[in-house]
C-alpha atoms as a PDB file:
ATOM      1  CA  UNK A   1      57.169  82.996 126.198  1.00  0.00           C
ATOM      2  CA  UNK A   2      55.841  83.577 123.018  1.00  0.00           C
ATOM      3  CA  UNK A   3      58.336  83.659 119.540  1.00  0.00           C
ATOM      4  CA  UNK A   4      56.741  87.454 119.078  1.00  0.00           C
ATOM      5  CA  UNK A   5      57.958  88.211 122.643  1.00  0.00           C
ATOM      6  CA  UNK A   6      61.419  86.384 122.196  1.00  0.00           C
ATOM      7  CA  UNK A   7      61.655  88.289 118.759  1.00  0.00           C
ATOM      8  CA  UNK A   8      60.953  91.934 120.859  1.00  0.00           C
ATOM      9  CA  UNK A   9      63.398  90.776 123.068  1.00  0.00           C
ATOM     10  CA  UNK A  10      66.143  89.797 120.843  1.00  0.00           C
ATOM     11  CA  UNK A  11      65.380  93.273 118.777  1.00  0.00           C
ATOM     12  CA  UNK A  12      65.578  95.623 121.615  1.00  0.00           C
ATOM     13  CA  UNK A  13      68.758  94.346 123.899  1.00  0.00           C
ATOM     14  CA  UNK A  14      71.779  94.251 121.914  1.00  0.00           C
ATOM     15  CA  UNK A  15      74.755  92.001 122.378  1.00  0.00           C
ATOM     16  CA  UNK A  16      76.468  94.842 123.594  1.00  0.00           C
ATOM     17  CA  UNK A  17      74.157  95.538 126.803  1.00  0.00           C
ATOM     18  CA  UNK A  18      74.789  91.813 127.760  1.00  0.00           C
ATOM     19  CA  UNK A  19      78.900  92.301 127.754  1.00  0.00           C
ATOM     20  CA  UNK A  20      78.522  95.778 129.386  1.00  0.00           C
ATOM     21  CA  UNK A  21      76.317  94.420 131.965  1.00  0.00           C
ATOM     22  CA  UNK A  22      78.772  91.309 132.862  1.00  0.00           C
ATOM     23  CA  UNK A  23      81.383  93.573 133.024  1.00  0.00           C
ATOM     24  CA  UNK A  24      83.402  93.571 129.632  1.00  0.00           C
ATOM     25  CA  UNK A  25      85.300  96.973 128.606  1.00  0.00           C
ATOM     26  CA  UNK A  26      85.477  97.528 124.426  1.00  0.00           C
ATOM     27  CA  UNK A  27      88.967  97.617 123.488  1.00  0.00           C
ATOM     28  CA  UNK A  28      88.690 100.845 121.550  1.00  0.00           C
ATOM     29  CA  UNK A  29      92.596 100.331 120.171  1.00  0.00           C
ATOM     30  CA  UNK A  30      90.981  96.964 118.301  1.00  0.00           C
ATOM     31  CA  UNK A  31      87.344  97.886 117.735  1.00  0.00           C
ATOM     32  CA  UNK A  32      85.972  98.889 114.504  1.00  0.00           C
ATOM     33  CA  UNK A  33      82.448 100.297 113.478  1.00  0.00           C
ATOM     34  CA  UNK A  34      81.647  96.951 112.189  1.00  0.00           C
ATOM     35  CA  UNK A  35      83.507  95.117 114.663  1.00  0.00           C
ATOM     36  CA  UNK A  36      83.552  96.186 118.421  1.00  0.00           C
ATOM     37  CA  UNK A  37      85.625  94.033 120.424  1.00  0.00           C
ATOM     38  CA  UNK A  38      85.187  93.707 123.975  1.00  0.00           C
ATOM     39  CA  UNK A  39      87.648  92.219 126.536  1.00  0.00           C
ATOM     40  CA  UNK A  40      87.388  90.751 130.245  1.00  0.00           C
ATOM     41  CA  UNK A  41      89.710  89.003 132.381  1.00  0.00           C
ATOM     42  CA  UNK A  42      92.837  87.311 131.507  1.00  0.00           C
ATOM     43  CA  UNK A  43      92.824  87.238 127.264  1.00  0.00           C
ATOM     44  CA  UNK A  44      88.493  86.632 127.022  1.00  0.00           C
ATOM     45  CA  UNK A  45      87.363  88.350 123.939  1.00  0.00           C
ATOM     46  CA  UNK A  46      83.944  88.792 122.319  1.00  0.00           C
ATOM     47  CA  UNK A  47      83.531  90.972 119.106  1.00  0.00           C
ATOM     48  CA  UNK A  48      79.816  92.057 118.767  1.00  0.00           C
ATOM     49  CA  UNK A  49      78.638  92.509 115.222  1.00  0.00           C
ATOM     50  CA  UNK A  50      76.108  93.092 112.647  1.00  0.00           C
ATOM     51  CA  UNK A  51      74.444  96.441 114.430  1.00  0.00           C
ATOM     52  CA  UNK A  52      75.117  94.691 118.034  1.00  0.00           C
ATOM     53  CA  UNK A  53      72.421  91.957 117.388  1.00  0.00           C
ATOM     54  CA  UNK A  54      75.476  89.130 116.852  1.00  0.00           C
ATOM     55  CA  UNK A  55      78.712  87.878 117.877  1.00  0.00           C
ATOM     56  CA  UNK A  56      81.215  85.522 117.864  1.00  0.00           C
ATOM     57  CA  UNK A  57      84.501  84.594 119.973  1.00  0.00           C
ATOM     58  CA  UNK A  58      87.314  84.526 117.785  1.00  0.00           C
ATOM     59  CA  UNK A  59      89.258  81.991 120.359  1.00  0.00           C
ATOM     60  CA  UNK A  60      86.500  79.418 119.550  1.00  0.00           C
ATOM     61  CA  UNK A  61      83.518  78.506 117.023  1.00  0.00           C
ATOM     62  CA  UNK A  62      81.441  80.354 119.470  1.00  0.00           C
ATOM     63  CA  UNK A  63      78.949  82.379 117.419  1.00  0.00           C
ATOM     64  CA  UNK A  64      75.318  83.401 118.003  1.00  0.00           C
ATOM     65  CA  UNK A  65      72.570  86.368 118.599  1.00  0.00           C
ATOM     66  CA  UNK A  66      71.806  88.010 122.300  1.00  0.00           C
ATOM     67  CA  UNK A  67      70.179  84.534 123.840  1.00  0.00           C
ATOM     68  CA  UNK A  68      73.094  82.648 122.758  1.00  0.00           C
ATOM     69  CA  UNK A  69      75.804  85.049 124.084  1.00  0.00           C
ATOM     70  CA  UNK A  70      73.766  85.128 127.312  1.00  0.00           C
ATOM     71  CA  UNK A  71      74.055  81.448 127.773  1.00  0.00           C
ATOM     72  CA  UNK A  72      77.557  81.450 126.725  1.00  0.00           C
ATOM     73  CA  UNK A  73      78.378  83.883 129.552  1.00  0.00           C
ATOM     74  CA  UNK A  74      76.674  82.295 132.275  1.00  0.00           C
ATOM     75  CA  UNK A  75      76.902  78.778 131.225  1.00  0.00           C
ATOM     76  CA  UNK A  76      73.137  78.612 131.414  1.00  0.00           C
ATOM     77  CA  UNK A  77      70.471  76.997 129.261  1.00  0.00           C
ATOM     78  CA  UNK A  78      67.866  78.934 127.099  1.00  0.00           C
ATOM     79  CA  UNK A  79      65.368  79.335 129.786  1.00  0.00           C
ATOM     80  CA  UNK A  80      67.937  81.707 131.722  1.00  0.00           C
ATOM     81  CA  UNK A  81      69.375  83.452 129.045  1.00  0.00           C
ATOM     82  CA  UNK A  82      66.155  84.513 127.820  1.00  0.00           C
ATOM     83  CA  UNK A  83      65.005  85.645 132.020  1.00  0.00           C
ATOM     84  CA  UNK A  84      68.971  87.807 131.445  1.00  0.00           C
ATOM     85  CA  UNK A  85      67.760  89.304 128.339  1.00  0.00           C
ATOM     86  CA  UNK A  86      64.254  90.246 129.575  1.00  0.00           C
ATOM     87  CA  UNK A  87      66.151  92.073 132.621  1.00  0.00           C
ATOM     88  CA  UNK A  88      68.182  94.108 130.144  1.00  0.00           C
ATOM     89  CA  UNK A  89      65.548  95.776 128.851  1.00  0.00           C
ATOM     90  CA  UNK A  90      65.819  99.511 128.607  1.00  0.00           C
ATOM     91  CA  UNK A  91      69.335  99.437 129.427  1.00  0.00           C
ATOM     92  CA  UNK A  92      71.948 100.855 127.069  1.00  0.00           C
ATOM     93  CA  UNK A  93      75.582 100.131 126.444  1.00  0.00           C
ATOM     94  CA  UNK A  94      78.151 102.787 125.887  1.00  0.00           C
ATOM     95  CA  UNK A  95      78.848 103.127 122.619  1.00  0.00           C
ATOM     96  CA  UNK A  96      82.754 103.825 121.473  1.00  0.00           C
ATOM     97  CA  UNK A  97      82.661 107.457 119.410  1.00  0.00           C
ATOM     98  CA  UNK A  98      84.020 107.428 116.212  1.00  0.00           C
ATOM     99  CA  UNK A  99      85.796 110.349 115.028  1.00  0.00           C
ATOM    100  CA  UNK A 100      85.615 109.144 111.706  1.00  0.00           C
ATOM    101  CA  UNK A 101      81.754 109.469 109.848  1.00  0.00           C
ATOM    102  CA  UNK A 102      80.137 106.292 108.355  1.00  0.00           C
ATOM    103  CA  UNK A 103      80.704 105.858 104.832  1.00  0.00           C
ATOM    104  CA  UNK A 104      77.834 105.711 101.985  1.00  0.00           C
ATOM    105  CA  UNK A 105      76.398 102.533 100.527  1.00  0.00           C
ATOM    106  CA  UNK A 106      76.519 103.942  97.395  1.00  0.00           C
ATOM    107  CA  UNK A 107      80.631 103.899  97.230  1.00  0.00           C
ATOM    108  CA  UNK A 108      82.524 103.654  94.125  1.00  0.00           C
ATOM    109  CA  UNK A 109      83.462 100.246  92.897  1.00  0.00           C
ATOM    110  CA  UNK A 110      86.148  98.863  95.000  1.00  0.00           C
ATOM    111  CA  UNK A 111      89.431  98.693  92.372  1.00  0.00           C
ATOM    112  CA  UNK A 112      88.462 101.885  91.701  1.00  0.00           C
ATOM    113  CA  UNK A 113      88.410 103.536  95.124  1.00  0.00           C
ATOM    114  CA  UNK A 114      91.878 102.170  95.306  1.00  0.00           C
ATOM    115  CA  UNK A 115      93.195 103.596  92.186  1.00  0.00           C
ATOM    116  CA  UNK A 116      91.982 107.060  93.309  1.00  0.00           C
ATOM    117  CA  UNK A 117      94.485 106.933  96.124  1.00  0.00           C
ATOM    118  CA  UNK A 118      97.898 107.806  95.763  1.00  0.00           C
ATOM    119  CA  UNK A 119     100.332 105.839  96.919  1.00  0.00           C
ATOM    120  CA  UNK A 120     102.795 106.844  99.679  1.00  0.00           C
ATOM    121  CA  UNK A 121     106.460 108.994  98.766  1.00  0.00           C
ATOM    122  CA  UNK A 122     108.413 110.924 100.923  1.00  0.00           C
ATOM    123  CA  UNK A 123     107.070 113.279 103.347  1.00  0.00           C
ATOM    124  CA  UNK A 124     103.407 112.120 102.255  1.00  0.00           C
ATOM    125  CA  UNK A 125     101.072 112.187 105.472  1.00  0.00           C
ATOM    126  CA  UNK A 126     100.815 108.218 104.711  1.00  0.00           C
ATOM    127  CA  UNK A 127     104.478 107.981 104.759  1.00  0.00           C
ATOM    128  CA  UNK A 128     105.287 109.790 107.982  1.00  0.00           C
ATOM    129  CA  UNK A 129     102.408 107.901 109.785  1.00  0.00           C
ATOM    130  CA  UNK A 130     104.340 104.587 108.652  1.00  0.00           C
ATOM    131  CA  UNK A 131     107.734 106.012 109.110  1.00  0.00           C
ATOM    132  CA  UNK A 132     107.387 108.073 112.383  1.00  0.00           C
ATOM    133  CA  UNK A 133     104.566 106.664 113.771  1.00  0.00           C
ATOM    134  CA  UNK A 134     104.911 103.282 113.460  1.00  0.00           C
ATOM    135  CA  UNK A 135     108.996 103.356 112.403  1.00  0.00           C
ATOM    136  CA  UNK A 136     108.819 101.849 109.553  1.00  0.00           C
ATOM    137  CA  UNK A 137     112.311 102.034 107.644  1.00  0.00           C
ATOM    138  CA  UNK A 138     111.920 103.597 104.320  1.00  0.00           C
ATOM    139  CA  UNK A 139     113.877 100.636 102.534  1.00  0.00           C
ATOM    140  CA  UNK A 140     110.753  98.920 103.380  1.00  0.00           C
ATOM    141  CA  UNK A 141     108.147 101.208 102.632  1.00  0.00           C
ATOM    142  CA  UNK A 142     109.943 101.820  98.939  1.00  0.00           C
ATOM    143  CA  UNK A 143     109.481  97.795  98.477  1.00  0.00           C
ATOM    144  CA  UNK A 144     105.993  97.615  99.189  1.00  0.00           C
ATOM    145  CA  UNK A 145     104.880 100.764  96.866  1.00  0.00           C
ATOM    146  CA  UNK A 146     106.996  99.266  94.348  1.00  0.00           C
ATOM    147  CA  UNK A 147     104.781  96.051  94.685  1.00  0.00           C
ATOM    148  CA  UNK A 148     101.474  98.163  94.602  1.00  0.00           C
ATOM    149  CA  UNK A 149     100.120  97.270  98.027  1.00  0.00           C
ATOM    150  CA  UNK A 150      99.653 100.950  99.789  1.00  0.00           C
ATOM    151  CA  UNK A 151      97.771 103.496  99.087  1.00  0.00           C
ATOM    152  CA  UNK A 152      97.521 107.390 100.507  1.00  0.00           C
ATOM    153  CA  UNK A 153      94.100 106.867 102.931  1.00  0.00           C
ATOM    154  CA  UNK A 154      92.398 110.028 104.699  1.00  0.00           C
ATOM    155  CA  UNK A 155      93.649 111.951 107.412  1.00  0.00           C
ATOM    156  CA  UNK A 156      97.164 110.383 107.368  1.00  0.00           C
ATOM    157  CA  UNK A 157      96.276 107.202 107.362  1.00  0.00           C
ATOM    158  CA  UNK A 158      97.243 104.124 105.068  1.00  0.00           C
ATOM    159  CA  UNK A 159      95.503 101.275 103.284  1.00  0.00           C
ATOM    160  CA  UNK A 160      96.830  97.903 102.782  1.00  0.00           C
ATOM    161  CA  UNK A 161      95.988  95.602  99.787  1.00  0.00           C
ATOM    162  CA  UNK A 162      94.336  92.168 100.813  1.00  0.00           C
ATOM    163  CA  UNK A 163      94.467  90.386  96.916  1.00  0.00           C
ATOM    164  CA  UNK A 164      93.968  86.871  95.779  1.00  0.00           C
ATOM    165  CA  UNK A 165      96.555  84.815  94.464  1.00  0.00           C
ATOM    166  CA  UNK A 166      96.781  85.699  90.961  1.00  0.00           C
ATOM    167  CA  UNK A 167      97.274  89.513  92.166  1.00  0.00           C
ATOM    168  CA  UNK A 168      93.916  91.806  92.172  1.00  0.00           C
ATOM    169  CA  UNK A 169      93.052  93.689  95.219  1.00  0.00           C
ATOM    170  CA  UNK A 170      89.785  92.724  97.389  1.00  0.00           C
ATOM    171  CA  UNK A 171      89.853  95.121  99.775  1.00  0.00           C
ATOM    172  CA  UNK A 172      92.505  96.728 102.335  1.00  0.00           C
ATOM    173  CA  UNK A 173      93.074  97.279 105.787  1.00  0.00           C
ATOM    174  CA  UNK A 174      92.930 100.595 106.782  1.00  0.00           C
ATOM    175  CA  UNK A 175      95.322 102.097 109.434  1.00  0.00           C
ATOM    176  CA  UNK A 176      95.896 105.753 110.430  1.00  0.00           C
ATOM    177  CA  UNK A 177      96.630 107.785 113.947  1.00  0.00           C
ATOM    178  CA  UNK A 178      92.764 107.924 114.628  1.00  0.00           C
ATOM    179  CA  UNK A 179      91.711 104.841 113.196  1.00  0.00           C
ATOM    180  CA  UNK A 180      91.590 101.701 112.248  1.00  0.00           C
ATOM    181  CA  UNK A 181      89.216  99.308 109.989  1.00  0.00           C
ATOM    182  CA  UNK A 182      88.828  97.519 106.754  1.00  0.00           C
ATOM    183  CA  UNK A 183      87.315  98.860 103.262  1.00  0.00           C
ATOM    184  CA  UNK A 184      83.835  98.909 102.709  1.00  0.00           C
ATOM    185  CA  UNK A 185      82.350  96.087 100.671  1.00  0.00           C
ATOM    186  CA  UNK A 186      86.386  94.140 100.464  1.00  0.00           C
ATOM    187  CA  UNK A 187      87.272  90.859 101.599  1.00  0.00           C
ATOM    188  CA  UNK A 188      89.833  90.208 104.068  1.00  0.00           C
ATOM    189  CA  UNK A 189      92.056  87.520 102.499  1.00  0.00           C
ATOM    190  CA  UNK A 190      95.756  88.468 102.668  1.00  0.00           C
ATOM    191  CA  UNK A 191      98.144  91.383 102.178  1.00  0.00           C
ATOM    192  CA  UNK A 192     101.054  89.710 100.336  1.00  0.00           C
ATOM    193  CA  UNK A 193     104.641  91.422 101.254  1.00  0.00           C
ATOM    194  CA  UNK A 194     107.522  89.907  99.138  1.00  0.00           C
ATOM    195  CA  UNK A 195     108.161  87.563  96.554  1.00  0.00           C
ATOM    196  CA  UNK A 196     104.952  85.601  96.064  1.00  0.00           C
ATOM    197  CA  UNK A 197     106.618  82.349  95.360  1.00  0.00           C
ATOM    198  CA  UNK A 198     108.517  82.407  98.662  1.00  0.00           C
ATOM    199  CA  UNK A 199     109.190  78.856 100.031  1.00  0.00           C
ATOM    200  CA  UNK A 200     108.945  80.454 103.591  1.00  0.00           C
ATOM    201  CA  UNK A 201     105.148  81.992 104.602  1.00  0.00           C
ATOM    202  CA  UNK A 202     104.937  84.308 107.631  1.00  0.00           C
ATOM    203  CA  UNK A 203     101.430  84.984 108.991  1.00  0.00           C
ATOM    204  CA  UNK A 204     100.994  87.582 110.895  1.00  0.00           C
ATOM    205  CA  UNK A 205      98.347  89.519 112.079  1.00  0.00           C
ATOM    206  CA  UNK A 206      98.306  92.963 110.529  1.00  0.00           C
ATOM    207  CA  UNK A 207      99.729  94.225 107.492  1.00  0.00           C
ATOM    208  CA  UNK A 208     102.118  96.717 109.842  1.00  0.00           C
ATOM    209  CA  UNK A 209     102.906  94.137 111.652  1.00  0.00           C
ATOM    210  CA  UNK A 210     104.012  91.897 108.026  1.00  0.00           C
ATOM    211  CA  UNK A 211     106.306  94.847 107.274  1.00  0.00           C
ATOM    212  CA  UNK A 212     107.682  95.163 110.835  1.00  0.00           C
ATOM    213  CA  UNK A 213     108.802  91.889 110.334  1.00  0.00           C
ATOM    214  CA  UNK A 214     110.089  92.144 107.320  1.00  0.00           C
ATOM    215  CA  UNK A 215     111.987  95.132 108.419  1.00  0.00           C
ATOM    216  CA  UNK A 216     113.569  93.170 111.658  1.00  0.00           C
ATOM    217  CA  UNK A 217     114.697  90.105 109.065  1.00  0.00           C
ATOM    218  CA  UNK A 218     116.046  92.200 106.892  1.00  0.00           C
ATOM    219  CA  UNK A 219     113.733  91.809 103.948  1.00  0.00           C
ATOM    220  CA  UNK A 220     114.673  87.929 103.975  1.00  0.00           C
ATOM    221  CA  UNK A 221     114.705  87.144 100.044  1.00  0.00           C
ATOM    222  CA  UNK A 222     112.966  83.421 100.534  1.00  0.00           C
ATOM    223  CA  UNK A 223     109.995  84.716 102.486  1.00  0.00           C
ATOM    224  CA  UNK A 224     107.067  86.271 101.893  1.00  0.00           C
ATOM    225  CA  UNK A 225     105.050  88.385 104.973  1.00  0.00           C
ATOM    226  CA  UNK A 226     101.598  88.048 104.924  1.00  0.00           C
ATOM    227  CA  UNK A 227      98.656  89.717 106.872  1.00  0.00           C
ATOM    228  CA  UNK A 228      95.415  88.191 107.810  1.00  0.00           C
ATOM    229  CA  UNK A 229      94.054  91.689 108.704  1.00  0.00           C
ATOM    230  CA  UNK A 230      93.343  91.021 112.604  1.00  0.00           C
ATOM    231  CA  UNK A 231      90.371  88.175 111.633  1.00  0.00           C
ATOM    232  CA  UNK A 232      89.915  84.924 110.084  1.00  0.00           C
ATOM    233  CA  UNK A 233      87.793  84.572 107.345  1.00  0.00           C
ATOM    234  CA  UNK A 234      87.305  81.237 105.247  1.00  0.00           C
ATOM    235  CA  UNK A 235      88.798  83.127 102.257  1.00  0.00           C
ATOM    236  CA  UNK A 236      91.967  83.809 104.924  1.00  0.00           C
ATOM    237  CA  UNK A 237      92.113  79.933 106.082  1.00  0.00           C
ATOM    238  CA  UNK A 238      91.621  78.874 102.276  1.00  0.00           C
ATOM    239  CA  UNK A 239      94.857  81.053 101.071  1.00  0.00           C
ATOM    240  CA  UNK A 240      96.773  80.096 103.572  1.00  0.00           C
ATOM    241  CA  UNK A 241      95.712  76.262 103.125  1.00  0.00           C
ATOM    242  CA  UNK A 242      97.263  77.038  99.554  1.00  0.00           C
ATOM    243  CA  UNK A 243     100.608  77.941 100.886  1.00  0.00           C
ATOM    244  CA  UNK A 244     100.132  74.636 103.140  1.00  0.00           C
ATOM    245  CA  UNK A 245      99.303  72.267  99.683  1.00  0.00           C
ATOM    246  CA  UNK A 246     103.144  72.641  98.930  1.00  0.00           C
ATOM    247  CA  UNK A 247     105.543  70.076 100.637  1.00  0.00           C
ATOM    248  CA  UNK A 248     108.306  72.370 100.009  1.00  0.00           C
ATOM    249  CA  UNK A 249     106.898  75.455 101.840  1.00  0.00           C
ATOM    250  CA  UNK A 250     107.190  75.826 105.490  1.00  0.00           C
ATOM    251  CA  UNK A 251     104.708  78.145 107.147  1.00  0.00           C
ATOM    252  CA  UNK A 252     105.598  80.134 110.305  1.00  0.00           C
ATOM    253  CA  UNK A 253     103.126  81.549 112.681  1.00  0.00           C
ATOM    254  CA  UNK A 254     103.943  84.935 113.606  1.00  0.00           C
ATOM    255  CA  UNK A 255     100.831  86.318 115.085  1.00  0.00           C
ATOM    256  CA  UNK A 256     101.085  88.231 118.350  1.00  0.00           C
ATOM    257  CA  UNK A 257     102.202  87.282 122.140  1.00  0.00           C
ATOM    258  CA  UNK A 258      98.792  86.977 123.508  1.00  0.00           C
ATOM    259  CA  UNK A 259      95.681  84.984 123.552  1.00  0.00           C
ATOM    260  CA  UNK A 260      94.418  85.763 119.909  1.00  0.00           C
ATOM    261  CA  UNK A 261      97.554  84.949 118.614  1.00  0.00           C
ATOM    262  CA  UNK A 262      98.021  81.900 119.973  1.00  0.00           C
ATOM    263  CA  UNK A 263      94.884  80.828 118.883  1.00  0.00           C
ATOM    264  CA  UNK A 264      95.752  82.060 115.866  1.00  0.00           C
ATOM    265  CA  UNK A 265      98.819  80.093 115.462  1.00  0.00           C
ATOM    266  CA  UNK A 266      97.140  76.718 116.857  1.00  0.00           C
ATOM    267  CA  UNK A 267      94.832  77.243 113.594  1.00  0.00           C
ATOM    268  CA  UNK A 268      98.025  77.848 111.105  1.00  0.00           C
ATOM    269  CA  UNK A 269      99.830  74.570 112.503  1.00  0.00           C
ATOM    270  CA  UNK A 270      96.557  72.902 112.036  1.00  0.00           C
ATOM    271  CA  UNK A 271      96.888  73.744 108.096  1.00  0.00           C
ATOM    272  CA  UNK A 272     100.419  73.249 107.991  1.00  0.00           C
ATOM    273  CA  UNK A 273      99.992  69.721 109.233  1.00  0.00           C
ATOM    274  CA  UNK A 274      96.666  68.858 107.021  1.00  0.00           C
ATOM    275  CA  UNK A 275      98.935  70.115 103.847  1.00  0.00           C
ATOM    276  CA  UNK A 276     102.119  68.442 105.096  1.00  0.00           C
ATOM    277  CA  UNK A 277     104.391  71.306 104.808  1.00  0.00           C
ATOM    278  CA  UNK A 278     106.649  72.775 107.248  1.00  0.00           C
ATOM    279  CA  UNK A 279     105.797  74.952 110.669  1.00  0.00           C
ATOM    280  CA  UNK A 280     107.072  77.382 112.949  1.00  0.00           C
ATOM    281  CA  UNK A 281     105.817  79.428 115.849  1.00  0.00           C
ATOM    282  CA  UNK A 282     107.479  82.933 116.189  1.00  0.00           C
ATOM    283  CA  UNK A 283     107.167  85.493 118.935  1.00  0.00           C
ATOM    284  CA  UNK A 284     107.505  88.902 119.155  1.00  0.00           C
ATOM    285  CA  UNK A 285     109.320  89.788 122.597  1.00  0.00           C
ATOM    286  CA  UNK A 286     106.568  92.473 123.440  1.00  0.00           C
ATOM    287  CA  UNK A 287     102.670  92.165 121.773  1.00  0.00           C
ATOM    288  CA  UNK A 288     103.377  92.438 118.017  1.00  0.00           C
ATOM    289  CA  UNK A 289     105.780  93.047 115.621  1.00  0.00           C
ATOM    290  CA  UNK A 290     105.643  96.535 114.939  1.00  0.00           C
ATOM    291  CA  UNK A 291     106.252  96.955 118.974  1.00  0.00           C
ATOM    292  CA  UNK A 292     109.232  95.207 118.894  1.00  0.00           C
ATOM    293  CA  UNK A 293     110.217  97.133 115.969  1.00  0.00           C
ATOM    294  CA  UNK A 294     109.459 100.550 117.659  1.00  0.00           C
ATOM    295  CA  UNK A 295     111.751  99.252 120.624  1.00  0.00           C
ATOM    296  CA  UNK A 296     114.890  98.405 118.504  1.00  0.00           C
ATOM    297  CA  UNK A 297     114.846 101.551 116.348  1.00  0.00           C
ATOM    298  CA  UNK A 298     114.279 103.603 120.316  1.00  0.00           C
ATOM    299  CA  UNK A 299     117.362 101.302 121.400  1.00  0.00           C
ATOM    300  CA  UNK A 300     119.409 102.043 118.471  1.00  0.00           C
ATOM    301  CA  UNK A 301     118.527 105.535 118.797  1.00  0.00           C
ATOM    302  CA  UNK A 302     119.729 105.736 121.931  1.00  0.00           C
ATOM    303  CA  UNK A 303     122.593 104.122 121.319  1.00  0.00           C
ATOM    304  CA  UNK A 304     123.691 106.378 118.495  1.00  0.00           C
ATOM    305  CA  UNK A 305     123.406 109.216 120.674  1.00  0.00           C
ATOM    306  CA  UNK A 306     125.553 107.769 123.669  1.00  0.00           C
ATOM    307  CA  UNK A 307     128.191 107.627 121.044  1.00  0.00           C
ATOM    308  CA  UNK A 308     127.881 110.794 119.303  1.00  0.00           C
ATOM    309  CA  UNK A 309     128.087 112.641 123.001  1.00  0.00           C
ATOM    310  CA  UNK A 310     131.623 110.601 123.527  1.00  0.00           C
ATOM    311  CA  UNK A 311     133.345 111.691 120.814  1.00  0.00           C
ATOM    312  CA  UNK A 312     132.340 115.592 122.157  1.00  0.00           C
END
């Protein structure tokens, strides 16, 4: 085949017509705009990318455009993932629908996006998303405005600052009832809950999930929760290998109960033990932390009201 015909090819079946044609649902709970992630079997993931031309499995180093995810899936060589993608022609992928509109290029500069934005308080839509939604106690909530990391995003939901290590933000992680995703034009490094000299790191997975945890310990005064915004970016893995450089720190890997996390946490110990500090592996009981968190306040709720009914 000729590299003008392999070029058509690659431009006119997406990524996304190879999953949906093996059989791969998109995980519209954990798919962004940017990021679509698609799911098959017992814990297989692939998030497509870049306009469904690329990809990458975030369980491995597994990367590539449409030939290479071909040959990934069928454990082929070149020759039959490029007679796959020739058979895909004209055939289209459903696409999730976003309920939220693609934002301009032309957005304002990032620190000052986020200094437009309110923070939560009280009975703010922000607030009762965290609060109600996702039962945050307030205790918690009042901690992290104090430290500047949330801000008031649209339609009720909530951004998360992602900063460096001397303090400024580089983006957030965006969270709300109808959506989920990361600012426009940031960098995911970490969001940073607690004292930032902590000698005890938590890594979690979300920035909800950071406070969840922080909520269930009891705002432990020696640790600091941190968030790698549901990816790993070299920027993430550098931070953390920061935390890792001090002897005295001990890291603790509390990413979720399933396949990710566990992968996850493999790539935290792998730090830990390259910077000689100290590791941990944490579970939640359920997925995440902010499940586990929904179940105790339910259970204590409960609870509460079996008492109140026998002292009628």
């Amino acid at each position: 085949m000729e590299k003008a015909d392999i070029e058509t090819l690659r431009e006119k079946v997406s990524c996304a017509a190879v999953l949906a044609r093996a059989g791969w649902r998109i995980d519209d709970k954990e798919s962004t705009r940017r990021a679509v992630k698609y799911r098959r079997g017992d814990g297989e993931i692939i998030i497509v990318i870049h306009d469904r031309k690329g990809w990458f499995d975030p369980l491995s180093e597994a990367k590539g455009d449409v030939f290479s995810l071909a040959a990934h899936l069928d454990g082929s060589g070149f020759g039959e993932a490029l007679e796959t993608v020739a058979g895909l022609i004209g055939f289209e992928a459903t696409e999730p629908v976003w309920t939220r509109p693609a934002r301009l290029k032309s957005a304002p500069a990032l620190i000052s996006r986020w200094k437009d934005r309110a923070p939560p308080r009280p009975g703010s839509p922000s607030w009762r998303y965290l609060s109600e939604v996702r039962a945050i106690p307030a205790v918690v909530l009042q901690e992290a405005v104090a430290q500047d990391l949330l801000r008031e995003g649209p339609q009720g939901s909530m951004w998360a600052a992602h900063t460096d290590a001397a303090g400024p933000v580089l983006g957030w992680e965006e969270r709300g009832p109808q959506w989920r995703g990361f600012s426009t034009g940031g960098s995911k490094t970490l969001f940073r809950f607690g004292p930032l000299d902590a000698a005890r790191v938590c890594i979690t997975e979300a920035a909800i999930d950071a406070m969840s945890l922080a909520a269930i310990e009891n705002l432990r005064p020696d640790t600091l929760y941190v968030s790698a915004g549901g990816g790993w970016s070299p920027a993430t893995a550098a931070a953390i290998g920061i935390y890792a450089a001090c002897a005295d720190r001990h890291l603790v890997a509390a990413t979720d109960r399933d396949r990710q996390g566990h992968a996850y946490a493999d790539r935290i110990r792998a730090i830990a033990a390259a910077g000689s500090c100290g590791f941990e592996r944490i579970e939640p009981h359920t997925d995440d932390w902010n499940e586990d968190l929904q179940a105790a306040v339910n259970a204590a709720g409960r609870t509460g009201q079996r008492k109140t009914g026998e002292g009628k």
